[in-house]
Protein backbone atom coordinates (compact mmCIF):
# COMPACT_ATOMS: atom_id res chain seq x y z
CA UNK A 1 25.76 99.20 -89.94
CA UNK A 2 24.89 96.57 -87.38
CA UNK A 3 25.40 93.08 -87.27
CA UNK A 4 28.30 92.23 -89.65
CA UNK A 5 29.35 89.41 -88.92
CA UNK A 6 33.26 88.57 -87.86
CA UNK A 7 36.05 91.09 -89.71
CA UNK A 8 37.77 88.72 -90.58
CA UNK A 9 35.72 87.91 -93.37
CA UNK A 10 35.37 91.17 -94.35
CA UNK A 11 38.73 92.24 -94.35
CA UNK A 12 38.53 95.35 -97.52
CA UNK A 13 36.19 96.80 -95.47
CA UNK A 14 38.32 96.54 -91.75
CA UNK A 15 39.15 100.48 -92.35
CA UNK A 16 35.07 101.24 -91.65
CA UNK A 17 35.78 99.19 -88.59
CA UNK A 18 34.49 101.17 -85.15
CA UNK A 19 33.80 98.46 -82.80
CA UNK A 20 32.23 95.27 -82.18
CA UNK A 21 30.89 94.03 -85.03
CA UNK A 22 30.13 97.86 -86.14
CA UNK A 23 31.07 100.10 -89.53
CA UNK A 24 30.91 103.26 -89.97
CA UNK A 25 31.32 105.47 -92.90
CA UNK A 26 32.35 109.11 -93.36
CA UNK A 27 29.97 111.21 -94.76
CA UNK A 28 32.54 112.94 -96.87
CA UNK A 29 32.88 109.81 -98.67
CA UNK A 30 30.84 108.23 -100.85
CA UNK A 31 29.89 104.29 -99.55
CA UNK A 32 31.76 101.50 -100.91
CA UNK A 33 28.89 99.83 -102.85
CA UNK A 34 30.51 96.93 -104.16
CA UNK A 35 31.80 95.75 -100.55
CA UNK A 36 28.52 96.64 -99.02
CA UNK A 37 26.88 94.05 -101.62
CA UNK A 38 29.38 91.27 -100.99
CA UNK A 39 28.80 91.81 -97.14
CA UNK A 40 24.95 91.38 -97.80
CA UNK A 41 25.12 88.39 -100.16
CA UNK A 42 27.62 86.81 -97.59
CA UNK A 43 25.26 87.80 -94.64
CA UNK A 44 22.37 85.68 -96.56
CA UNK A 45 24.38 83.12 -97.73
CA UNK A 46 25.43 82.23 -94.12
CA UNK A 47 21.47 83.09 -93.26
CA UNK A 48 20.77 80.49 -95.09
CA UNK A 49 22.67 77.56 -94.65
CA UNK A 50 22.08 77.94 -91.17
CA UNK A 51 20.37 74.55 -89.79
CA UNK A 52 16.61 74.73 -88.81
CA UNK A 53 16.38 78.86 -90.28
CA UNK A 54 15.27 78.04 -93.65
CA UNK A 55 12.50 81.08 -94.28
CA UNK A 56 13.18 82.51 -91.32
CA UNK A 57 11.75 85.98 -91.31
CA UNK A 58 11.28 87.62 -87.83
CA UNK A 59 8.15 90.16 -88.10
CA UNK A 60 9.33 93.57 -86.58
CA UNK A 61 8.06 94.84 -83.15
CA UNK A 62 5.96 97.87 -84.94
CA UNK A 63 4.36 95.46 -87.65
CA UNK A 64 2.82 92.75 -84.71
């Protein structure tokens, strides 16, 4: 899962940690829903307080 954002913010979720701003999760577990949802609000809060990005929406490459 790519961009998250710093790790420090995200700390329950540190042990998913790979890299640079990248998680990964075991197949032989199931995914930590709950933590994946507070990562996404977070990600949209911070999306949206962000000055001069209100309804921002970037149209992908294959949709142009």
């Amino acid at each position: 899962m790519y961009p998250v954002g710093e790790p420090a913010e995200h700390r329950a979720l540190s042990k998913y940690m790979t890299g640079k701003g990248t998680y990964r999760f075991p197949l032989d577990e199931p995914l930590p829903v709950d933590l994946l949802r507070k990562l996404v609000e977070a990600r949209v809060k911070k999306n949206e307080a962000a000055p001069g990005r209100a309804g921002y929406a970037r149209v992908s490459s294959s949709a142009r």
